[in-house]
C-alpha atoms as a PDB file:
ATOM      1  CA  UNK A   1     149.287  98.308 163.655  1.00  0.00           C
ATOM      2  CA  UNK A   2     145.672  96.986 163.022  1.00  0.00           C
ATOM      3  CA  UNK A   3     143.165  98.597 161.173  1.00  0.00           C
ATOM      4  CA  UNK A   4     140.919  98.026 164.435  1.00  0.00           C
ATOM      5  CA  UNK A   5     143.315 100.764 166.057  1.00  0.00           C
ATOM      6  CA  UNK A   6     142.973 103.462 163.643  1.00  0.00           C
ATOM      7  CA  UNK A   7     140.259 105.946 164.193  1.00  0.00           C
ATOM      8  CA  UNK A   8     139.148 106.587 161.099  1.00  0.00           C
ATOM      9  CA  UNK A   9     137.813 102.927 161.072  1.00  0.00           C
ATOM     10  CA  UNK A  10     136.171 103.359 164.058  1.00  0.00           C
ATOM     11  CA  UNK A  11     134.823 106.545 163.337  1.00  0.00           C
ATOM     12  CA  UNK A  12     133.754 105.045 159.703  1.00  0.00           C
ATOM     13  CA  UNK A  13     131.918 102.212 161.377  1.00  0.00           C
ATOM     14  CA  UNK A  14     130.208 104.485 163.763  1.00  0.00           C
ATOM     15  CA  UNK A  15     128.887 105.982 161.298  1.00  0.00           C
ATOM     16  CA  UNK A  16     127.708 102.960 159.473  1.00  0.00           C
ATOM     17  CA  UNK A  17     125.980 101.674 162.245  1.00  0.00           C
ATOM     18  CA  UNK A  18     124.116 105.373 162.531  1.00  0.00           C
ATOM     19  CA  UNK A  19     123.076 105.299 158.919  1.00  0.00           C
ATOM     20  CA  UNK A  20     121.852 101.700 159.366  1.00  0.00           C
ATOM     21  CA  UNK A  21     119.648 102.795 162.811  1.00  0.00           C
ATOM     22  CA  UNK A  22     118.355 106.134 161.282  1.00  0.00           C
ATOM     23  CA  UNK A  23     117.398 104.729 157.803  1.00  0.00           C
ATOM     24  CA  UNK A  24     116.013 101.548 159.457  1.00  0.00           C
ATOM     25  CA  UNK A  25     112.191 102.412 158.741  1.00  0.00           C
ATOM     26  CA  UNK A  26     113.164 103.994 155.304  1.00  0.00           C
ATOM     27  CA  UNK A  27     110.599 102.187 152.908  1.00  0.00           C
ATOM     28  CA  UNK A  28     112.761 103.167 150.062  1.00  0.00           C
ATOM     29  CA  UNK A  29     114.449  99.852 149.728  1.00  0.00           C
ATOM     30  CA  UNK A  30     116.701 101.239 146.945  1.00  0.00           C
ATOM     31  CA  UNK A  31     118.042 104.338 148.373  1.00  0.00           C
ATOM     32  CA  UNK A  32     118.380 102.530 151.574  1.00  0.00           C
ATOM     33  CA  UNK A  33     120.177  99.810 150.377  1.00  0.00           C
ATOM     34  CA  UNK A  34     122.343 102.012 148.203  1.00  0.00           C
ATOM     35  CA  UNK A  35     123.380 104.366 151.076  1.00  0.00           C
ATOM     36  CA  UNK A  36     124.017 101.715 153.981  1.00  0.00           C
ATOM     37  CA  UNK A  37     126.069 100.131 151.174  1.00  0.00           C
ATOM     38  CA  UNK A  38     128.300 103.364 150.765  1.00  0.00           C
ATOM     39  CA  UNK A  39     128.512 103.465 153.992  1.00  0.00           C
ATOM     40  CA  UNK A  40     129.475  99.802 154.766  1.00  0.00           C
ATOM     41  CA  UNK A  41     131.984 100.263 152.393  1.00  0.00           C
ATOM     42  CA  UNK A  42     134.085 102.351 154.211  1.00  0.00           C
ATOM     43  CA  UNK A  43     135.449 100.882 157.279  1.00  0.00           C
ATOM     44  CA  UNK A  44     135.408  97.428 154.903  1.00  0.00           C
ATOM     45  CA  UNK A  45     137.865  98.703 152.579  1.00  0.00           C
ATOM     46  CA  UNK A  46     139.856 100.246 155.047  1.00  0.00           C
ATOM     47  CA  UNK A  47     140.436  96.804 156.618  1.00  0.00           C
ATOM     48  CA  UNK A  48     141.007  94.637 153.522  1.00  0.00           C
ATOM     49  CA  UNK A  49     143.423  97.450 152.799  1.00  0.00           C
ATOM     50  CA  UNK A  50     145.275  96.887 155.897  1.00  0.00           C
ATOM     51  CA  UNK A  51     144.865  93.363 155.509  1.00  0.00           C
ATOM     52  CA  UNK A  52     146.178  92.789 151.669  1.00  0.00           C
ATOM     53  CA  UNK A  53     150.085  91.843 151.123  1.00  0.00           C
ATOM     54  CA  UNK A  54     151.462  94.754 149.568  1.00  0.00           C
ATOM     55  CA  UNK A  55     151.645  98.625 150.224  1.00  0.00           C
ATOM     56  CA  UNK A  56     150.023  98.898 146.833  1.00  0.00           C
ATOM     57  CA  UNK A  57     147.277  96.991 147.212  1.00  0.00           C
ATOM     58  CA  UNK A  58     146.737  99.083 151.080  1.00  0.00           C
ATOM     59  CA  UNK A  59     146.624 101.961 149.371  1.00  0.00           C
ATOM     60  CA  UNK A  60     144.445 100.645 146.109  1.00  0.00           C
ATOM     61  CA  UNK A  61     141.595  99.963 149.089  1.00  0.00           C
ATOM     62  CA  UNK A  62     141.998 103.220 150.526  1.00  0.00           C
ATOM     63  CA  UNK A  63     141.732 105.005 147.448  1.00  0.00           C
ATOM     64  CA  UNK A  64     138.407 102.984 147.250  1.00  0.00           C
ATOM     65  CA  UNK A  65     137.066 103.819 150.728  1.00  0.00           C
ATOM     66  CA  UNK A  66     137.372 107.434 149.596  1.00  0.00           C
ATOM     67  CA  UNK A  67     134.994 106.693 146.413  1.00  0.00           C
ATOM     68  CA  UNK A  68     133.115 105.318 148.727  1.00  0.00           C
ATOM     69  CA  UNK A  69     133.247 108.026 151.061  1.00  0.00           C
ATOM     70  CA  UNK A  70     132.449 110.285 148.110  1.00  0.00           C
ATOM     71  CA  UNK A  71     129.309 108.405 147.343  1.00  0.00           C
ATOM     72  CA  UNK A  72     127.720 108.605 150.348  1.00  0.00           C
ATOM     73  CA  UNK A  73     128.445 112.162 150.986  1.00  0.00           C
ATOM     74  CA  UNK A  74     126.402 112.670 147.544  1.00  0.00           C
ATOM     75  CA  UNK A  75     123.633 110.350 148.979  1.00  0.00           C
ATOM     76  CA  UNK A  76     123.539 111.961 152.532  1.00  0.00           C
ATOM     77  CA  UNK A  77     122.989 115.098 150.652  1.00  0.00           C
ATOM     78  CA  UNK A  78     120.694 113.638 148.295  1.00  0.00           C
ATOM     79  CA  UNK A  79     118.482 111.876 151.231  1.00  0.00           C
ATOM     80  CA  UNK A  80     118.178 115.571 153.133  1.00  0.00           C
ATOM     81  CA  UNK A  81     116.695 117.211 149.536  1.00  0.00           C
ATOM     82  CA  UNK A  82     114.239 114.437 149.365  1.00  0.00           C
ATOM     83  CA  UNK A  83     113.029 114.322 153.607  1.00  0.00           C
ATOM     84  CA  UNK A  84     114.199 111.020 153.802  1.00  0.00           C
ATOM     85  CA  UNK A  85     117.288 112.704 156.111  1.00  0.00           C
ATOM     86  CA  UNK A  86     116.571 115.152 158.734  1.00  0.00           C
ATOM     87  CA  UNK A  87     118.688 118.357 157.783  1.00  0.00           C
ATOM     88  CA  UNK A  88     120.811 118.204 161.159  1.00  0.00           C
ATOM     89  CA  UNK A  89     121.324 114.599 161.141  1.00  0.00           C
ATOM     90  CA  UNK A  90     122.902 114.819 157.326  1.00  0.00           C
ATOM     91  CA  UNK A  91     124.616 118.123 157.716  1.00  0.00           C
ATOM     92  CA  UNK A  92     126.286 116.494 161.223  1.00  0.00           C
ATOM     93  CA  UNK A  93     126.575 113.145 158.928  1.00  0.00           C
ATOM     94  CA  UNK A  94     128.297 115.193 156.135  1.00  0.00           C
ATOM     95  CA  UNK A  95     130.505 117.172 158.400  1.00  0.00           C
ATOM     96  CA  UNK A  96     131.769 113.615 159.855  1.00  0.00           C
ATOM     97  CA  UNK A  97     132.482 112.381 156.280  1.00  0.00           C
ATOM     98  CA  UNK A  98     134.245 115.559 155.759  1.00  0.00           C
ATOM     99  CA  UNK A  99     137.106 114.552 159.077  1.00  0.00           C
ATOM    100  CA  UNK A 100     136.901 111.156 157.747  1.00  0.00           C
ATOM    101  CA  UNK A 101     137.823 112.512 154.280  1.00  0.00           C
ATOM    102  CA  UNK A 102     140.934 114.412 155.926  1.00  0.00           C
ATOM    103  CA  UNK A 103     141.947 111.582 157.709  1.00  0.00           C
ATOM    104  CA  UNK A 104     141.525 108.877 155.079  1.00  0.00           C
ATOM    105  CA  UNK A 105     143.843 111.567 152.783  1.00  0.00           C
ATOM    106  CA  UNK A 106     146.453 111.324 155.645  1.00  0.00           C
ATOM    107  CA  UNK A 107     146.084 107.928 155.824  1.00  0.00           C
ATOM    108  CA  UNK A 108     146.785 107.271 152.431  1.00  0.00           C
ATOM    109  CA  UNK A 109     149.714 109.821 152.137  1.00  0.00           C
ATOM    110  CA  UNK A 110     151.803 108.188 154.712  1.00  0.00           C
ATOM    111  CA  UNK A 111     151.658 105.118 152.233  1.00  0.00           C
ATOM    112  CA  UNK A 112     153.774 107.366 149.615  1.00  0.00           C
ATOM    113  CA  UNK A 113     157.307 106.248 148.497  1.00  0.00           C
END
């Protein structure tokens, strides 16, 4: 199977390309390089996972989209206490990282010995 057939890639790059749209204008360079980085990161680790040689190394870079995940959860959260993210859009942003979250874990536990 390719990574390009699981959902939670395409769901994780969905969501990459929102963040990138919404936070286009953002004049905070930092924040929004920082958070369409985390974001990025995801569906990026996800395929160099599927794409590495060993079952290992799959699961080392899904074990690193989940940081990843984790960081821009803390960011979307961050951006809605500062007004840089509408409320909705980062609580339906968050609740999206939160099925991505379950599904990475599943993803990532059918790798198990």
């Amino acid at each position: 199977m390719s990574y390009e057939d699981l959902d939670v890639w395409k769901r994780a790059c969905r969501l990459s390309c929102e963040i990138y749209t919404v936070l286009s204008r953002c004049r905070d360079f930092g924040f929004r390089d920082q958070i369409t980085r985390s974001g990025l990161s995801i569906p990026s680790n996800i395929a160099e996972g599927f794409e590495r040689g060993s079952v290992k190394e799959k699961r080392q870079f899904l074990y690193y989209a989940k940081g990843s995940l984790a960081e821009l959860k803390t960011q979307v959260f961050i951006g809605q206490r500062i007004g840089y993210i509408h409320t909705q859009t980062g609580s339906d942003w968050r609740q999206e990282l939160d099925e991505i979250q379950k599904m990475l874990a599943a993803l990532i536990q059918s790798t198990e010995p």
